[in-house]
N, C-alpha and C. Protein backbone atom coordinates (compact mmCIF):
# COMPACT_ATOMS: atom_id res chain seq x y z
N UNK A 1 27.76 63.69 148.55
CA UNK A 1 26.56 64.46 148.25
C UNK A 1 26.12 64.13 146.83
N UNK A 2 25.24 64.28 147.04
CA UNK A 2 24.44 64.08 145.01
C UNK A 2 24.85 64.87 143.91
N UNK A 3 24.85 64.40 143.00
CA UNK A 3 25.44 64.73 142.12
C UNK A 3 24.37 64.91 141.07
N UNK A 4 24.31 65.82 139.68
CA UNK A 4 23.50 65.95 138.94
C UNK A 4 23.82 66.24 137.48
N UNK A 5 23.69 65.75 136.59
CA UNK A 5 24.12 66.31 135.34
C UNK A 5 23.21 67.30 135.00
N UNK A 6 23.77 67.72 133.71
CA UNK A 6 22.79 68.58 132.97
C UNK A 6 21.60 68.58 132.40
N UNK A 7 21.37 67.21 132.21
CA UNK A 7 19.76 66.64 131.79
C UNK A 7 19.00 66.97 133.08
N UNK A 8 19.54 66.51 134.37
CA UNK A 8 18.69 66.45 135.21
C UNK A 8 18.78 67.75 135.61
N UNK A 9 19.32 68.63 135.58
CA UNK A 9 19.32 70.08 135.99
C UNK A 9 18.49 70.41 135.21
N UNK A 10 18.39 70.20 133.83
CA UNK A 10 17.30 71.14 132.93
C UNK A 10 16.41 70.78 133.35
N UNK A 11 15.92 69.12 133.27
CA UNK A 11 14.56 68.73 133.72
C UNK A 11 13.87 69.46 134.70
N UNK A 12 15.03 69.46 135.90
CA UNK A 12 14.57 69.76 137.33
C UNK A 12 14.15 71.25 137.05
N UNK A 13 14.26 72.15 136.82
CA UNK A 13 14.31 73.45 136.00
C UNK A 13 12.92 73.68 135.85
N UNK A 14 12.67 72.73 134.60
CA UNK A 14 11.02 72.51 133.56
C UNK A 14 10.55 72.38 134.74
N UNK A 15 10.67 71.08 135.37
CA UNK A 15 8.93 71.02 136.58
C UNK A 15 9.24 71.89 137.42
N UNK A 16 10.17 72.71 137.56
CA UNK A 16 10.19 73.86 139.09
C UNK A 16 9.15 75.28 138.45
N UNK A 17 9.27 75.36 137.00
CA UNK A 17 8.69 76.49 136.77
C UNK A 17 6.92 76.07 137.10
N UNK A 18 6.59 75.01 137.65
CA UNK A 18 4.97 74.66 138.05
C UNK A 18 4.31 75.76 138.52
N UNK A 19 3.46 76.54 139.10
CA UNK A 19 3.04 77.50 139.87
C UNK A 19 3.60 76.73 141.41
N UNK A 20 4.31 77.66 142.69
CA UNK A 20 4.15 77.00 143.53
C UNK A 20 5.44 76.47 143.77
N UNK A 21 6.40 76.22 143.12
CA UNK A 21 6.97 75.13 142.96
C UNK A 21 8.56 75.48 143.08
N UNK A 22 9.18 75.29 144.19
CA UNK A 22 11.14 75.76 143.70
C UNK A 22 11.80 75.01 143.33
N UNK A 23 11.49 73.70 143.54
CA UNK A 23 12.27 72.58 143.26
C UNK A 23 12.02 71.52 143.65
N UNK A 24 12.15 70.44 143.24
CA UNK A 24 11.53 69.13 143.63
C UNK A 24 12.41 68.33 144.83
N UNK A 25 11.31 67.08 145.13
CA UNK A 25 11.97 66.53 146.76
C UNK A 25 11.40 65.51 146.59
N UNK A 26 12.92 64.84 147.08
CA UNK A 26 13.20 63.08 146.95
C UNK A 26 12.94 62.70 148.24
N UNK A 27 12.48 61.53 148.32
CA UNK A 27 12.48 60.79 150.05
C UNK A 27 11.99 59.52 149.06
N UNK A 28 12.75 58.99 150.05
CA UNK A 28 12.34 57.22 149.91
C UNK A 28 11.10 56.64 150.46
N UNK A 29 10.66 55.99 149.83
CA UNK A 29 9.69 55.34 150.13
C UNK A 29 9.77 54.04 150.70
N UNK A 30 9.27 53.26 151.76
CA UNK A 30 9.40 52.08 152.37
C UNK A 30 9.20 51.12 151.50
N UNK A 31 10.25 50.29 151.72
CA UNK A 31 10.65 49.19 150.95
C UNK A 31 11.63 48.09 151.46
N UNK A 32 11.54 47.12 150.86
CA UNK A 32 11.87 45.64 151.19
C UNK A 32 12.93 45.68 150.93
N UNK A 33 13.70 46.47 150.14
CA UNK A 33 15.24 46.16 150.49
C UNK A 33 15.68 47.13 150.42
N UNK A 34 16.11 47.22 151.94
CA UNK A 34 16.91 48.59 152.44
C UNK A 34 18.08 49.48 151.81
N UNK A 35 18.37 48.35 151.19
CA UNK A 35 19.64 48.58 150.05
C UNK A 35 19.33 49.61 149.19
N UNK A 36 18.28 49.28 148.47
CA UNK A 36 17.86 50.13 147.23
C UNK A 36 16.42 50.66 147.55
N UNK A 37 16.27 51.19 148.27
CA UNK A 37 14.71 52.17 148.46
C UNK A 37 14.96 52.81 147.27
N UNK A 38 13.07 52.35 147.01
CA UNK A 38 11.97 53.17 145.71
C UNK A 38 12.27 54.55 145.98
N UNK A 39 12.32 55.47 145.09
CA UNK A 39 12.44 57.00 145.53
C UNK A 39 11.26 57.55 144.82
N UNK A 40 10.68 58.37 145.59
CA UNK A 40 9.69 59.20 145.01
C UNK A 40 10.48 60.98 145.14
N UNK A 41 10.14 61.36 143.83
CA UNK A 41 9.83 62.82 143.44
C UNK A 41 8.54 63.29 143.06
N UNK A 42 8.53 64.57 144.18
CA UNK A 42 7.46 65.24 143.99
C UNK A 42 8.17 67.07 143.68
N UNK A 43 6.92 67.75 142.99
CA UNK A 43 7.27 69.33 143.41
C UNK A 43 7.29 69.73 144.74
N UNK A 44 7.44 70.81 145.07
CA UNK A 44 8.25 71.36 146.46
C UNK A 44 8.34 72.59 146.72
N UNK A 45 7.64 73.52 147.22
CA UNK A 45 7.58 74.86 147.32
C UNK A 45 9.04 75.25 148.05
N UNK A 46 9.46 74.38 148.81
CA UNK A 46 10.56 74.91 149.59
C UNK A 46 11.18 73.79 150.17
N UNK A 47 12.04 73.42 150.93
CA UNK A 47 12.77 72.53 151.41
C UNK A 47 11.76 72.22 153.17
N UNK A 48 12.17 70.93 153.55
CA UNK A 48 11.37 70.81 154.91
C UNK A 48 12.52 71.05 155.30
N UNK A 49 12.37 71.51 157.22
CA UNK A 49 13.48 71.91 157.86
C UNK A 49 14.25 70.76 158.13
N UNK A 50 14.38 69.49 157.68
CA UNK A 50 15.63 68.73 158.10
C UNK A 50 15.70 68.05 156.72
N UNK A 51 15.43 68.49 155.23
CA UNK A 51 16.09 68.56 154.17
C UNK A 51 17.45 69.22 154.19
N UNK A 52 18.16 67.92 153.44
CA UNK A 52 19.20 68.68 152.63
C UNK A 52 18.82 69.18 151.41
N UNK A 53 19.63 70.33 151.26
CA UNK A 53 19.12 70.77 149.94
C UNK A 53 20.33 70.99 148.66
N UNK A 54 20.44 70.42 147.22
CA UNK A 54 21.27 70.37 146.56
C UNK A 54 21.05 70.94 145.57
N UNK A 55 21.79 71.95 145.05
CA UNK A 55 21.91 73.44 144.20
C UNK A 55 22.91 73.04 142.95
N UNK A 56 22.47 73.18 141.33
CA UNK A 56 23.09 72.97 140.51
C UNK A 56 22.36 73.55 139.31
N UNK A 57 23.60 74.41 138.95
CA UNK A 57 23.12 74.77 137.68
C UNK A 57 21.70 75.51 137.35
N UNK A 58 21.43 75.37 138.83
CA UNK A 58 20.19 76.71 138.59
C UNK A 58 18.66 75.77 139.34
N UNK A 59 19.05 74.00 139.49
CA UNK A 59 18.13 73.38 139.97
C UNK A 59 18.27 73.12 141.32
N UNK A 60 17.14 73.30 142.51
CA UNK A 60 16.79 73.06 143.47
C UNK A 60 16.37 71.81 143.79
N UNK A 61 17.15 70.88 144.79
CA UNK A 61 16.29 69.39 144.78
C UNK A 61 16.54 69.38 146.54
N UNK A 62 15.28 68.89 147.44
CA UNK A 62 15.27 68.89 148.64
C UNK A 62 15.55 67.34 148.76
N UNK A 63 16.73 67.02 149.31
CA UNK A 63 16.28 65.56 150.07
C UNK A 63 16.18 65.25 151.50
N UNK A 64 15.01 64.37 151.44
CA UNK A 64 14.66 64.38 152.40
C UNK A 64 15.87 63.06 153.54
N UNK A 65 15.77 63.17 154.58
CA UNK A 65 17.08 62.35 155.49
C UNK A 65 17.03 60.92 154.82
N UNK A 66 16.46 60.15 154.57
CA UNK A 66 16.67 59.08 154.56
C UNK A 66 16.48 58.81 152.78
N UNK A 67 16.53 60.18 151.70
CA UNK A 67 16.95 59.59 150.51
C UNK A 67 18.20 60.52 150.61
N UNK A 68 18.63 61.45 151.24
CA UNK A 68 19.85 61.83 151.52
C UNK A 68 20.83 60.83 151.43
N UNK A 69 20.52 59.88 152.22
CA UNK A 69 21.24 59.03 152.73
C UNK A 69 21.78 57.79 151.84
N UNK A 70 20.69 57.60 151.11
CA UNK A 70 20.95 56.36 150.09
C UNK A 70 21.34 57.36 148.81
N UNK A 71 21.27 58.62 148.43
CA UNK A 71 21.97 59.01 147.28
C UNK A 71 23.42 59.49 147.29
N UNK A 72 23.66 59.64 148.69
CA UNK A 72 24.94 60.36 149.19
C UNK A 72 26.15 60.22 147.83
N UNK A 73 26.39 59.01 147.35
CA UNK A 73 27.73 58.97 146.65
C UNK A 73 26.80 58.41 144.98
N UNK A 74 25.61 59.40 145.04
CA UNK A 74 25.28 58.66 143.51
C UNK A 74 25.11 60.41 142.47
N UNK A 75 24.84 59.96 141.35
CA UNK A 75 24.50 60.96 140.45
C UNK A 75 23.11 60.82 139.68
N UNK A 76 22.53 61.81 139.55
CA UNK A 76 21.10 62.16 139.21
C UNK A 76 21.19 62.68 137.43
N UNK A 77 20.76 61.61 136.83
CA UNK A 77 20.65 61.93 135.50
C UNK A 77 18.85 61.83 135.30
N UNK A 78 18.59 62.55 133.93
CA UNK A 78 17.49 62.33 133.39
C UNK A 78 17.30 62.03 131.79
N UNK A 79 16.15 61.61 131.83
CA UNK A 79 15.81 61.61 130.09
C UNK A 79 14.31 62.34 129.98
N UNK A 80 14.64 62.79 128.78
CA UNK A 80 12.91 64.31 128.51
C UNK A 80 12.55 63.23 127.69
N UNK A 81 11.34 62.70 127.41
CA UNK A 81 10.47 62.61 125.75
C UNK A 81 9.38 63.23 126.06
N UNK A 82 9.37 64.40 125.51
CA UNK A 82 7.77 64.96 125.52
C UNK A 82 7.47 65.55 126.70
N UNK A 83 6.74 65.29 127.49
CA UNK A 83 6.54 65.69 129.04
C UNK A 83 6.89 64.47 130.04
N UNK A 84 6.92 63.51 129.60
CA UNK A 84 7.56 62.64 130.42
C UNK A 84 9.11 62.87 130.63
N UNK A 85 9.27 62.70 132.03
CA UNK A 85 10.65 62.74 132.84
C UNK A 85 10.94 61.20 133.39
N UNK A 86 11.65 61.19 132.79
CA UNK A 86 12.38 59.49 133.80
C UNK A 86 13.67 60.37 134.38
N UNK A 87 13.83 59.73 135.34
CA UNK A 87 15.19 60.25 136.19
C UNK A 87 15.87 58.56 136.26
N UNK A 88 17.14 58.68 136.40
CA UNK A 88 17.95 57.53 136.89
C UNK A 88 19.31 57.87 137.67
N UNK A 89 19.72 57.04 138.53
CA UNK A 89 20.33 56.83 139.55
C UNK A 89 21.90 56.26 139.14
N UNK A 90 22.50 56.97 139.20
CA UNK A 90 24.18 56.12 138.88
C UNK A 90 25.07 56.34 140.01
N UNK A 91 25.74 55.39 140.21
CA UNK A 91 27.23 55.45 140.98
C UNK A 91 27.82 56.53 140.71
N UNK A 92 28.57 57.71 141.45
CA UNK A 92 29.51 58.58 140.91
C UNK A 92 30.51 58.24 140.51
N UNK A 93 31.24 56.91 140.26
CA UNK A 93 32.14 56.36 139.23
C UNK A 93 32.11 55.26 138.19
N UNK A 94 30.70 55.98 138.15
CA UNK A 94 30.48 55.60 136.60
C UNK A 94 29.86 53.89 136.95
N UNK A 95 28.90 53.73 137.79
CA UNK A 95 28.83 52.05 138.06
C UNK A 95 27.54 51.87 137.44
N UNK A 96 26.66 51.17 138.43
CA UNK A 96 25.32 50.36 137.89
C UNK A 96 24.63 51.22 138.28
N UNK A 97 23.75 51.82 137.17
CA UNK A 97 22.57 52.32 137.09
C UNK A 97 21.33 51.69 137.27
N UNK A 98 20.24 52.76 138.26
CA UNK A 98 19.17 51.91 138.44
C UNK A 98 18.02 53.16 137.93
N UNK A 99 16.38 52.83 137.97
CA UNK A 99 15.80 53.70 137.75
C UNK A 99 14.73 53.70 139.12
């Protein structure tokens, strides 16, 4: 299951307080190598009914089946500057990070 540090918990936090908004939701986007699907995050009033949904530290993140699937054994970090959010993608033992 996904994993999240504390950057990305706070982050996730900041954009949930949007109007509207409980927590944000990942799904992959179609792409050329199946390996590493593009992920999009958006806000999220609530989870869709065949989201998983992953609870940390106070942040709500819906994924959807098929980024479920490709994050299963990774961890969800972020970086803040300003209002920009970058999120990035790591191995849960510590491997190659992607964004």
């Amino acid at each position: 299951m996904l994993m999240l540090t504390r950057h990305a918990a706070d982050a996730i936090k900041g954009l949930a307080e949007a109007p509207g908004a409980e927590g944000v939701r990942i799904s992959a986007l179609t792409s050329v190598d199946a390996a590493a699907p593009a992920l999009q995050v958006t806000l999220a009033p609530g989870p869709d009914p065949q989201d998983a949904v992953v609870e940390a530290e106070g942040a709500r993140i819906f994924l959807a089946p098929d980024a479920a699937q490709a994050l299963d054994d990774k961890v969800l970090d972020a970086n803040v500057e300003g209002e920009e959010v970058r999120f990035a993608v790591m191995l849960q033992e510590g491997g190659d990070e992607t964004e």
